[in-house]
N, C-alpha and C. Protein backbone atom coordinates (compact mmCIF):
# COMPACT_ATOMS: atom_id res chain seq x y z
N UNK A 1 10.79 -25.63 -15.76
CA UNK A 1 12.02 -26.38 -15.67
C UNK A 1 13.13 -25.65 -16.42
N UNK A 2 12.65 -25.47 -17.68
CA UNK A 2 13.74 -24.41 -18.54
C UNK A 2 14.22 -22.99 -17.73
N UNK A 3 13.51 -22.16 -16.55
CA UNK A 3 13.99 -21.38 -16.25
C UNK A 3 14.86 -21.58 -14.89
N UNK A 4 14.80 -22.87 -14.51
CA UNK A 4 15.52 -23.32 -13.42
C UNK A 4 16.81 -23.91 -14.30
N UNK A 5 17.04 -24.46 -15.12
CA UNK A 5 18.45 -24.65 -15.42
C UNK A 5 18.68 -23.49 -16.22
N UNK A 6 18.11 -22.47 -16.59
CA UNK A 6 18.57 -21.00 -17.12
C UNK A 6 19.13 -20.60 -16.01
N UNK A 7 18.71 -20.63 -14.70
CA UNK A 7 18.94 -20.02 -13.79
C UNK A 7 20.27 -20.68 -13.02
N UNK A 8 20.10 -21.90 -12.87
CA UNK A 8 21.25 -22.07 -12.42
C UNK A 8 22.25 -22.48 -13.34
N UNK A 9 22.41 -22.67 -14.54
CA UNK A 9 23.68 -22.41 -15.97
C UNK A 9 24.09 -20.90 -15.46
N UNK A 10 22.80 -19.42 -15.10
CA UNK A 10 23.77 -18.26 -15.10
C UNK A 10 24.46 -18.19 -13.42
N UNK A 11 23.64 -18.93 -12.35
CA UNK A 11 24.91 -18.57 -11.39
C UNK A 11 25.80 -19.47 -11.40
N UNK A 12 26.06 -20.67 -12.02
CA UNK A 12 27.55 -21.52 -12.11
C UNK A 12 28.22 -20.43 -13.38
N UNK A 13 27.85 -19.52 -13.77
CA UNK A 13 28.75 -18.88 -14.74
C UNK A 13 29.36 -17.73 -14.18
N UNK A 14 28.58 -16.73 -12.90
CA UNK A 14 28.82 -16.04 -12.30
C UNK A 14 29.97 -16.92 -10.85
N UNK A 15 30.12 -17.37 -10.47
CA UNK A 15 30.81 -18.47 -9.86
C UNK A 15 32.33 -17.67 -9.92
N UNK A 16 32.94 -17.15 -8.78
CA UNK A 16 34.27 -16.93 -8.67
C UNK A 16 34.64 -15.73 -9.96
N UNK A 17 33.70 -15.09 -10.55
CA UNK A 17 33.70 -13.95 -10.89
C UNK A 17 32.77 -13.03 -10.60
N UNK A 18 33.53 -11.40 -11.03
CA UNK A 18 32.44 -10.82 -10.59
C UNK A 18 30.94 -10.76 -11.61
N UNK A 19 30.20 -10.26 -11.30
CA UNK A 19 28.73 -10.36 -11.92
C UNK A 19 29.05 -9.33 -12.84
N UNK A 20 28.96 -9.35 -14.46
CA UNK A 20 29.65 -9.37 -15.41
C UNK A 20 28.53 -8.36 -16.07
N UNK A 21 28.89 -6.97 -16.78
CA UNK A 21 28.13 -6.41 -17.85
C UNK A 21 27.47 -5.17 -17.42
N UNK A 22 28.43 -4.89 -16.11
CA UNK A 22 27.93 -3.03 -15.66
C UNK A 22 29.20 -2.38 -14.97
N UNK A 23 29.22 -0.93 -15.24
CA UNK A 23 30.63 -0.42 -15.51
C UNK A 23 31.40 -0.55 -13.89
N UNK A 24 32.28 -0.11 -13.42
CA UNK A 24 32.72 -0.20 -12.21
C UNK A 24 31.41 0.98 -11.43
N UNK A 25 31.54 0.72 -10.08
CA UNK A 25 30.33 1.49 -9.31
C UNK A 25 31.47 3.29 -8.82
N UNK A 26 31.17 4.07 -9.58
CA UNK A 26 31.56 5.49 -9.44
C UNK A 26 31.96 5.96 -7.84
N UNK A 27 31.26 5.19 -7.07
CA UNK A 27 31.53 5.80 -5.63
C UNK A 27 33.14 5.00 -4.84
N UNK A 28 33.67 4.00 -6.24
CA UNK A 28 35.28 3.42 -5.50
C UNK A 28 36.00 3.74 -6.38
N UNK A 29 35.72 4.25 -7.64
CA UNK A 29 36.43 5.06 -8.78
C UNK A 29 37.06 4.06 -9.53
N UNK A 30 36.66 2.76 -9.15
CA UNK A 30 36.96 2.02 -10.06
C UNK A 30 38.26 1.02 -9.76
N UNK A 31 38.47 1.74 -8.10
CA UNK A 31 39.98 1.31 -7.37
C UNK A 31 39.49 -0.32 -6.87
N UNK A 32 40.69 -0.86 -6.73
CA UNK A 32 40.88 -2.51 -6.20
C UNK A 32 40.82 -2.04 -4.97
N UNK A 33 40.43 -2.89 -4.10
CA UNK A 33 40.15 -2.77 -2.26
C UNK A 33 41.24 -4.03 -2.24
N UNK A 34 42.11 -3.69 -1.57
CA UNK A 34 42.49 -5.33 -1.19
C UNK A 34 43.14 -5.76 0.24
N UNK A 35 41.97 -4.96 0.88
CA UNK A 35 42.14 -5.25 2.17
C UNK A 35 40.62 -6.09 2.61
N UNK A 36 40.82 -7.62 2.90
CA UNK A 36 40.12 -8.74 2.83
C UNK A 36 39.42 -8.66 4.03
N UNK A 37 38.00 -8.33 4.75
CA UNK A 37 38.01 -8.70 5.68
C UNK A 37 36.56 -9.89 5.91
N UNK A 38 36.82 -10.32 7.21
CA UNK A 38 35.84 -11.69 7.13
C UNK A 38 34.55 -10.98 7.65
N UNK A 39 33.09 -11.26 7.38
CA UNK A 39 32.11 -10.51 7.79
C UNK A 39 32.22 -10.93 9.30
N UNK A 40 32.09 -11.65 9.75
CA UNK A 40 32.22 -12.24 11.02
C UNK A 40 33.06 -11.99 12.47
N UNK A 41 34.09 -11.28 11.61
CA UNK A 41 35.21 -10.66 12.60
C UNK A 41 34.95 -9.15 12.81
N UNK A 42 34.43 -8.85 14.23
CA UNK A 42 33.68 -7.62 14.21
C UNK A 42 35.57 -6.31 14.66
N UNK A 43 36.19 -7.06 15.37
CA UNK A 43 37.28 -6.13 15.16
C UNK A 43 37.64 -5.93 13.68
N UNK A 44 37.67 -6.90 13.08
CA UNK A 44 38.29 -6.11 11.34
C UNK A 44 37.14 -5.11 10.97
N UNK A 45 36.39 -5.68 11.03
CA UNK A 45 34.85 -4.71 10.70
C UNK A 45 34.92 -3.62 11.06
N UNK A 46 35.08 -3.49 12.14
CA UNK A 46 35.17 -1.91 12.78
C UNK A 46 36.72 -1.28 12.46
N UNK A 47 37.68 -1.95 12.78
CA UNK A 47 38.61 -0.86 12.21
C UNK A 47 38.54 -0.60 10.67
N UNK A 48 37.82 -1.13 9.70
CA UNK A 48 37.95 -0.74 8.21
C UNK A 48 37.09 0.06 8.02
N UNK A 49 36.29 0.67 9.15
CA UNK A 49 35.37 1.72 9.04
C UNK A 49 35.70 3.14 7.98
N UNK A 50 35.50 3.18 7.01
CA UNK A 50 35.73 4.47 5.98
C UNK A 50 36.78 4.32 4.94
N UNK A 51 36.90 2.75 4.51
CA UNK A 51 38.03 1.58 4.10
C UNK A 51 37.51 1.36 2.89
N UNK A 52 37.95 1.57 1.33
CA UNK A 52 37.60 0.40 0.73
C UNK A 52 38.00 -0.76 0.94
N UNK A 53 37.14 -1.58 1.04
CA UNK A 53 37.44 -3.22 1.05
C UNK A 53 36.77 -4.43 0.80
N UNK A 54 37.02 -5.55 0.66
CA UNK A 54 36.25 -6.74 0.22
C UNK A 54 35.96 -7.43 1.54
N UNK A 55 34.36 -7.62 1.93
CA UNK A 55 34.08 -8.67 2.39
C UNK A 55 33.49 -9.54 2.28
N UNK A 56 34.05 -10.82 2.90
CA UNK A 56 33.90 -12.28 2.45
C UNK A 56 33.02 -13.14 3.19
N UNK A 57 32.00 -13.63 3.04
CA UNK A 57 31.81 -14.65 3.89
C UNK A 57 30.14 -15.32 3.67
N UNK A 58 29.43 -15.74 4.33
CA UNK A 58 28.21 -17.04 3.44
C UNK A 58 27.20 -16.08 4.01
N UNK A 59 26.27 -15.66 3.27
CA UNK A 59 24.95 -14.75 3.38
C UNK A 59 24.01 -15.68 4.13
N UNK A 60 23.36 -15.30 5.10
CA UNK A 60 22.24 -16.07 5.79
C UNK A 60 20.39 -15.89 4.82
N UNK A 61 20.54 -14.66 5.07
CA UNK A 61 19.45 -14.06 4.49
C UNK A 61 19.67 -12.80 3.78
N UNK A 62 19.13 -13.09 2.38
CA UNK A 62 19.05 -11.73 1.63
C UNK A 62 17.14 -11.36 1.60
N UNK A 63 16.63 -10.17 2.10
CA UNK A 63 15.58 -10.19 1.83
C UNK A 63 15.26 -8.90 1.85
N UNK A 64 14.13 -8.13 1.23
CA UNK A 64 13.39 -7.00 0.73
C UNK A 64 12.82 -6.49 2.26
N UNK A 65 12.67 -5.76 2.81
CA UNK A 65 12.16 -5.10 3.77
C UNK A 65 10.34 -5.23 3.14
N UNK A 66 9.54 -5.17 4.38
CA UNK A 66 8.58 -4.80 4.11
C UNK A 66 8.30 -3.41 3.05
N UNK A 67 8.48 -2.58 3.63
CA UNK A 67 8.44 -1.08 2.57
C UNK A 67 8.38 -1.74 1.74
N UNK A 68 9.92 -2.32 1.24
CA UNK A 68 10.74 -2.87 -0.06
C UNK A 68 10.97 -1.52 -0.49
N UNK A 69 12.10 -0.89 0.47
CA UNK A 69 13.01 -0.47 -0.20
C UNK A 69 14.04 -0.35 0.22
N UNK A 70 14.41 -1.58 0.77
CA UNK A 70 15.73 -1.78 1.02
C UNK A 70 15.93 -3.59 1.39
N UNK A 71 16.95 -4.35 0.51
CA UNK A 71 17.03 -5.12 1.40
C UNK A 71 18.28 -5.17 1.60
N UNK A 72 18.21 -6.25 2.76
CA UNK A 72 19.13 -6.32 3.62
C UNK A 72 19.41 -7.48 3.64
N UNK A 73 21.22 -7.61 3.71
CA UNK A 73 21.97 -8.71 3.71
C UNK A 73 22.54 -9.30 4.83
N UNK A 74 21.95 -10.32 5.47
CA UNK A 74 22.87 -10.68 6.78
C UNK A 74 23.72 -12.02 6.40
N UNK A 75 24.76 -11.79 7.32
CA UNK A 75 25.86 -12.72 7.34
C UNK A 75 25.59 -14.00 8.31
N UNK A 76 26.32 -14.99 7.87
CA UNK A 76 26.69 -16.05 8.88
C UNK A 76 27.73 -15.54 9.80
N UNK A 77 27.44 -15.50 11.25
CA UNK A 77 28.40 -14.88 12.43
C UNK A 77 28.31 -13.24 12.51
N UNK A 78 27.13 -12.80 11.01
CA UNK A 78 27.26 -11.36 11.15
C UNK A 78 26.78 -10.45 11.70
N UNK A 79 26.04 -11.13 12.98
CA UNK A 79 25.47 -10.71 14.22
C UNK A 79 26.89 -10.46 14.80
N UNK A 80 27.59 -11.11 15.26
CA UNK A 80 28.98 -11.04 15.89
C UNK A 80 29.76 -9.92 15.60
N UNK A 81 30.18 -9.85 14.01
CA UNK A 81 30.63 -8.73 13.39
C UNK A 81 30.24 -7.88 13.14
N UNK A 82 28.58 -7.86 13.32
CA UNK A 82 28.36 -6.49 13.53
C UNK A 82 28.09 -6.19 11.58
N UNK A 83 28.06 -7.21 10.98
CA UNK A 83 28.17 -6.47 9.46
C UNK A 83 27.15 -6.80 8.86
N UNK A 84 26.62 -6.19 7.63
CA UNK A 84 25.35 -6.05 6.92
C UNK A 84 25.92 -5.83 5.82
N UNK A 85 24.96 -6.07 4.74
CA UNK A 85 25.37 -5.12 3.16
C UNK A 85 23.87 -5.18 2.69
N UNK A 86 23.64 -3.74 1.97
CA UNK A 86 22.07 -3.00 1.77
C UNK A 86 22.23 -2.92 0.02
N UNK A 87 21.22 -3.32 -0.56
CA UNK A 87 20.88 -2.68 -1.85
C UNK A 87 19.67 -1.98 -1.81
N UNK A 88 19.90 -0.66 -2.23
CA UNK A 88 18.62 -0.09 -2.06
C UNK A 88 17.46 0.15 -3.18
N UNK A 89 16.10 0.34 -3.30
CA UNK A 89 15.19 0.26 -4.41
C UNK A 89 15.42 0.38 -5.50
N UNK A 90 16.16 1.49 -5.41
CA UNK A 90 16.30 2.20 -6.84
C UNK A 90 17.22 1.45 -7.32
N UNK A 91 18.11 0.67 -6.69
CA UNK A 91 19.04 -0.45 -7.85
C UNK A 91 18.90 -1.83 -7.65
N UNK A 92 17.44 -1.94 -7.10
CA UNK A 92 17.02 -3.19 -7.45
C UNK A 92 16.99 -4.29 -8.84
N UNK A 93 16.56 -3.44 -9.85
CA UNK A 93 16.05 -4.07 -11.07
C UNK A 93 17.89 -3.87 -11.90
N UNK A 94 18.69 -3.33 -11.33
CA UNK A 94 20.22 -3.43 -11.98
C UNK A 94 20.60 -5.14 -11.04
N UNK A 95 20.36 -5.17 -9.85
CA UNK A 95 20.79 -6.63 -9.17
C UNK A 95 19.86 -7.95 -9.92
N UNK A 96 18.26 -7.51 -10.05
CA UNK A 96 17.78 -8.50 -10.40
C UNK A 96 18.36 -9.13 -11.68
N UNK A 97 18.39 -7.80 -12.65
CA UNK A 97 18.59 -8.35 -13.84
C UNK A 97 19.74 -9.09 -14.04
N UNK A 98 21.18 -9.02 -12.96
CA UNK A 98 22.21 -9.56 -12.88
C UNK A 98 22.21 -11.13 -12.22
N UNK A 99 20.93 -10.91 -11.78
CA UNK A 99 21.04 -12.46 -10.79
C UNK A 99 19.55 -13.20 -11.54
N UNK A 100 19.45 -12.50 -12.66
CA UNK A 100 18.31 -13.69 -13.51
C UNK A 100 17.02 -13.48 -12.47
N UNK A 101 16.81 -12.60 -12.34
CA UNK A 101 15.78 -12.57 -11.69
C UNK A 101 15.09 -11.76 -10.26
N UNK A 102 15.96 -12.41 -9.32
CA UNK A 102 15.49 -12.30 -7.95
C UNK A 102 16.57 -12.12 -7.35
N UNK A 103 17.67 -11.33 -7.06
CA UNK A 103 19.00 -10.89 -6.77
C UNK A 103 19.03 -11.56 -5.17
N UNK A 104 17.67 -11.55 -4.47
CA UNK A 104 17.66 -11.87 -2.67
C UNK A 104 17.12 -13.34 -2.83
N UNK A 105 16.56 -14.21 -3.50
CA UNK A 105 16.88 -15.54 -3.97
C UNK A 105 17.82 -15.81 -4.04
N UNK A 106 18.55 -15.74 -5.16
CA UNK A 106 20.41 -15.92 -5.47
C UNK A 106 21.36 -15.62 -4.42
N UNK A 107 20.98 -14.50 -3.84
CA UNK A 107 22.43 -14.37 -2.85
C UNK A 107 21.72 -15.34 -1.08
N UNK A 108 20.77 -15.42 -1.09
CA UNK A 108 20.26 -16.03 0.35
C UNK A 108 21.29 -17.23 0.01
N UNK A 109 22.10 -17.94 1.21
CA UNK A 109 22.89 -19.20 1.11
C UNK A 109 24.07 -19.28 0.46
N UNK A 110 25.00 -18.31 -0.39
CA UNK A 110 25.24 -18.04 -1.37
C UNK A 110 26.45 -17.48 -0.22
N UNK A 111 27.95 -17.86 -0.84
CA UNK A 111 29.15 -17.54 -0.27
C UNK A 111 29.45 -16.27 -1.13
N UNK A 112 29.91 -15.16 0.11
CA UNK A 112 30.49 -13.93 -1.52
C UNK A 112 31.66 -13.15 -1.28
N UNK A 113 31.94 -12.23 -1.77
CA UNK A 113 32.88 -11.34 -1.55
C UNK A 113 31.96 -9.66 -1.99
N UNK A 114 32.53 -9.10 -1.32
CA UNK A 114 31.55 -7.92 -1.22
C UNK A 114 32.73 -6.83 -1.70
N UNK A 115 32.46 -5.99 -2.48
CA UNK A 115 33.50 -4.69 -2.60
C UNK A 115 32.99 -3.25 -2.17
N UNK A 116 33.36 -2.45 -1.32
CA UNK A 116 32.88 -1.32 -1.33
C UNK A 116 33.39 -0.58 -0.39
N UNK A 117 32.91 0.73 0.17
CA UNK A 117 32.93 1.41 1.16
C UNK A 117 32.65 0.65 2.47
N UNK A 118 33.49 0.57 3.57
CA UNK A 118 32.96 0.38 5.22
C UNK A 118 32.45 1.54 5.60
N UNK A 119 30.74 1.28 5.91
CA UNK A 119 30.40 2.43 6.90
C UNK A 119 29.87 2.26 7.96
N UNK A 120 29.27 2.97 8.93
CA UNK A 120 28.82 2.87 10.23
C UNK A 120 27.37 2.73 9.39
N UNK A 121 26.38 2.03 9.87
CA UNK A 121 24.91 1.98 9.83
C UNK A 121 24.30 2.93 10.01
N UNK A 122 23.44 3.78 9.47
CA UNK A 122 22.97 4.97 9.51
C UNK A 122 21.31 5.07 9.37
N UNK A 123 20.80 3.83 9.25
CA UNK A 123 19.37 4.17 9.27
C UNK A 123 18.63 4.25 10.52
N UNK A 124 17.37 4.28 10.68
CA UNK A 124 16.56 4.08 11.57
C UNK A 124 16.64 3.23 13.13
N UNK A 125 16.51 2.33 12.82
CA UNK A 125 16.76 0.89 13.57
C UNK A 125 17.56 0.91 14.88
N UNK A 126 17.00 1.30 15.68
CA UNK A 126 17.93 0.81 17.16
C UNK A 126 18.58 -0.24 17.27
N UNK A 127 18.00 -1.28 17.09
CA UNK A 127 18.83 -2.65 16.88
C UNK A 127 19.89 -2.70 16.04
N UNK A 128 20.74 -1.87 15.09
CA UNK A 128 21.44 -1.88 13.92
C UNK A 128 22.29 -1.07 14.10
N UNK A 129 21.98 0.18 14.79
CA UNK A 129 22.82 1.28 15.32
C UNK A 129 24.42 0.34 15.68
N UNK A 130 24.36 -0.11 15.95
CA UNK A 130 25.90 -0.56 16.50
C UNK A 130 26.86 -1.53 15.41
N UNK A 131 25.97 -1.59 14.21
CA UNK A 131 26.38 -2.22 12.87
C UNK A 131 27.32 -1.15 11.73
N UNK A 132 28.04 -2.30 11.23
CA UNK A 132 28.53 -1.53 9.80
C UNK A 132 27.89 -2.31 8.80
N UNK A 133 27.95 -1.50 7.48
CA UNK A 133 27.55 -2.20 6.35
C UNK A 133 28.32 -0.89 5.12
N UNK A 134 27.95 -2.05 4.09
CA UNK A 134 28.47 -1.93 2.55
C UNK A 134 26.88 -1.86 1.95
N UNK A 135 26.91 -0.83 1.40
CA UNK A 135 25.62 -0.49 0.31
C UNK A 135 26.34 -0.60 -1.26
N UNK A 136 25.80 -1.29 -1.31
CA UNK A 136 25.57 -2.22 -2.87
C UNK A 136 25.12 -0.99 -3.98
N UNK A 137 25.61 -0.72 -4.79
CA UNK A 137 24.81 0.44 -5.45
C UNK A 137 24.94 -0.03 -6.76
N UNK A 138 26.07 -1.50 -7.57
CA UNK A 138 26.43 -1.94 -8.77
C UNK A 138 26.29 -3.43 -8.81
N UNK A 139 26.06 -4.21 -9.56
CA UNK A 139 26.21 -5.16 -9.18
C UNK A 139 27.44 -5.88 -9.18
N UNK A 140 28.29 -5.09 -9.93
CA UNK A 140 29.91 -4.99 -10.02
C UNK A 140 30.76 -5.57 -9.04
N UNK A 141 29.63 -5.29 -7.92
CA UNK A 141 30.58 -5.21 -6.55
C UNK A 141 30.51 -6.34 -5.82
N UNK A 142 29.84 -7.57 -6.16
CA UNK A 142 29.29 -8.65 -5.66
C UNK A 142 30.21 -9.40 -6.48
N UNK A 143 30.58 -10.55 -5.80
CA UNK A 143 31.43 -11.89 -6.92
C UNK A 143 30.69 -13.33 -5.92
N UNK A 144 30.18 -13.80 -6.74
CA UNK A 144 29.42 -14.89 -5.81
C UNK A 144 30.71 -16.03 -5.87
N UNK A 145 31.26 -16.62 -4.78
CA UNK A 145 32.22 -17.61 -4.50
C UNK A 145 31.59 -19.28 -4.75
N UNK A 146 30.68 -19.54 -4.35
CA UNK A 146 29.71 -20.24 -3.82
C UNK A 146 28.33 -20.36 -4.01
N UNK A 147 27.39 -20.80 -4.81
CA UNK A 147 25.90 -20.61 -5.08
C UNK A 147 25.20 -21.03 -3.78
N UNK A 148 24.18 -20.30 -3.60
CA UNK A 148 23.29 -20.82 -2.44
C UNK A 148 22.68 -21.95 -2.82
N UNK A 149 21.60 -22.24 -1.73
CA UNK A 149 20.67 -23.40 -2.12
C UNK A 149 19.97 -23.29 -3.07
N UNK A 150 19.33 -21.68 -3.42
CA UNK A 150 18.55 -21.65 -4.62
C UNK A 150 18.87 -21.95 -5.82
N UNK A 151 20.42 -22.14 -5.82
CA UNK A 151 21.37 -22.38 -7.40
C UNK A 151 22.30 -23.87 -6.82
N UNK A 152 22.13 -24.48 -5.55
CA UNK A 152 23.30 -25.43 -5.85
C UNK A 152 22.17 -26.49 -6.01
N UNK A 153 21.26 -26.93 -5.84
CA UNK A 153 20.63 -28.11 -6.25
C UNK A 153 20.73 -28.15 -7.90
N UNK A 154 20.84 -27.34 -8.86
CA UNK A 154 20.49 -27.24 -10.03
C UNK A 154 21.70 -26.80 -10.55
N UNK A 155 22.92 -26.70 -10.07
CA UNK A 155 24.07 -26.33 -10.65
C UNK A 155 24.94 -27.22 -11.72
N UNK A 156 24.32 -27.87 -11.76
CA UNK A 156 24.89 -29.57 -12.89
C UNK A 156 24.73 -28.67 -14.55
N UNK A 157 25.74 -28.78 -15.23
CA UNK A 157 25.44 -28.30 -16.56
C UNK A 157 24.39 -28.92 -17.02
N UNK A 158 23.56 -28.29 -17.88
CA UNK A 158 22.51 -28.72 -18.46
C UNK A 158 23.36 -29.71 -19.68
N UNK A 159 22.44 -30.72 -19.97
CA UNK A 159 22.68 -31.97 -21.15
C UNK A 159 22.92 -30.92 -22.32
N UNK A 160 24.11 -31.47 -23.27
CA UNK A 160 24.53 -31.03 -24.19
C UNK A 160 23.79 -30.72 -25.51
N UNK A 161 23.21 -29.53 -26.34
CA UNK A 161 22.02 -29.40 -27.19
C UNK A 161 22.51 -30.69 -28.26
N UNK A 162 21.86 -31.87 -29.18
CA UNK A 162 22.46 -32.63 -29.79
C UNK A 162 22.89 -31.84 -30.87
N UNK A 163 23.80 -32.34 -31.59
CA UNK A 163 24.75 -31.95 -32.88
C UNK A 163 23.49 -32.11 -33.64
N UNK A 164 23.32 -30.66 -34.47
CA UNK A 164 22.93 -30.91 -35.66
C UNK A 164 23.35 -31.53 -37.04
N UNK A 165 21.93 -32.11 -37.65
CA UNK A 165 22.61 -33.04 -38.93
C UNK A 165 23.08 -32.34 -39.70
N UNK A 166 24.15 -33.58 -40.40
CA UNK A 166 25.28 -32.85 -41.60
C UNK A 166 24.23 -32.55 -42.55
N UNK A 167 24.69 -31.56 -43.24
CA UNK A 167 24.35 -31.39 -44.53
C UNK A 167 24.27 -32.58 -45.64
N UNK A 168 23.01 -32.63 -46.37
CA UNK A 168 23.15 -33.90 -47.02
C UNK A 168 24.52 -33.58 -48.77
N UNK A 169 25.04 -34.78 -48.52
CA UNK A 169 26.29 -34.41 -49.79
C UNK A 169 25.46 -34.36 -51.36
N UNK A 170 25.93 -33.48 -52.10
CA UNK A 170 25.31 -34.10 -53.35
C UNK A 170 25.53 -34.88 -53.86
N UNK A 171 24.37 -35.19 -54.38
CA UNK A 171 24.41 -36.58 -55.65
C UNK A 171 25.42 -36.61 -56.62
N UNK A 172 25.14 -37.69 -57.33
CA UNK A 172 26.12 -37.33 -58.55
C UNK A 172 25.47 -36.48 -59.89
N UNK A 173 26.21 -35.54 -60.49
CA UNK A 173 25.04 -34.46 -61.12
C UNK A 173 25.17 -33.16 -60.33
N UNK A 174 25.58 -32.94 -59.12
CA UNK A 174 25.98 -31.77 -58.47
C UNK A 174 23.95 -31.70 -57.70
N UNK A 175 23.64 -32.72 -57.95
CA UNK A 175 22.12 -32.12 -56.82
C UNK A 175 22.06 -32.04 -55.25
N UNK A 176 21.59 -31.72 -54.53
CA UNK A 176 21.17 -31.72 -53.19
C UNK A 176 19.98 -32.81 -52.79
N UNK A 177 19.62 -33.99 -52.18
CA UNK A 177 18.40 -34.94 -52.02
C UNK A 177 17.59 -33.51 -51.40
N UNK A 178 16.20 -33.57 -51.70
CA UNK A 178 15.31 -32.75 -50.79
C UNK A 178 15.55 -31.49 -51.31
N UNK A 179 16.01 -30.68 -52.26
CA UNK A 179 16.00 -29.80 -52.82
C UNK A 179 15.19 -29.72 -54.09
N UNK A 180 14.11 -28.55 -54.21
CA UNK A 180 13.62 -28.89 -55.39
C UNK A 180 14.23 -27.58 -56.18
N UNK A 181 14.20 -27.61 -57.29
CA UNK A 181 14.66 -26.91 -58.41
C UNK A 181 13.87 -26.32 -58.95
């Protein structure tokens, strides 16, 4: 129970900021994108091809590939648009540790904004060939808008720790009660 309101205290804290405590990701130099596009809209998608930019919109499924080494982010409508966003193995344990855990838990359901490079899809996959995506390489680059299901059932601040007791006053005589001498 304690690691379920740990867990959801850190994504209502991550909430409309970005995921907090790793440097900017070296491959955008650290530049603002502020060209907004919706994952869903496959014309914006495709013309921001080689674009920094932010995209926005509610993750369907975040999940680990068999291999597991790569997962993959699909969008709501992002069959339509044609858009994806990949974190790959080797910066797995930088996402987990940012999302308390399980980085493809946290973002499954989970509204976001995405920062990075637009590219054409380049792996394997016949089915994907006709996709763009954003590879995740920081966790910098993620700002969760919205908690998924795995964080909105449990998003209620946890009950307040009670106030600890005052200090007892001294006696008269300058003593402390419960102090021995």
């Amino acid at each position: 129970m304690f690691r379920l309101v740990a867990l959801s205290l850190a994504v209502a804290a991550l909430s409309v900021v970005p995921i907090a405590g790793f440097a900017e990701d070296a491959a955008t130099g650290g530049s603002s994108a502020s060209t907004v596009v919706k994952a869903n809209d496959a014309a914006a998608v495709s013309a921001a091809v080689d674009k920094e930019v932010v995209v926005e919109g509610k993750i369907t499924t975040a999940a680990w590939s068999r291999s597991g080494k790569v997962m993959n982010i699909d969008f709501e409508g992002g069959g339509e648009g044609k858009f994806m966003a990949v974190v790959f193995d080797r910066d797995k344990a930088k996402f987990d540790e940012a999302l308390k855990g399980d980085a493809a838990k946290t973002l499954t359901g989970a509204t976001v904004r995405l920062r990075g490079k637009m590219e054409k899809y380049g792996g394997k996959s016949e089915r994907l060939k006709d996709h763009f995506q954003i590879v995740l390489r920081m966790p910098s680059q993620v700002t969760i808008e919205t908690a998924g299901a795995s964080g909105s059932a449990t998003t209620k601040p946890a009950s307040p720790a009670p106030a600890p007791a005052p200090a007892p006053a001294p006696a008269p005589g300058g003593k402390v009660p419960g102090n021995v001498d």
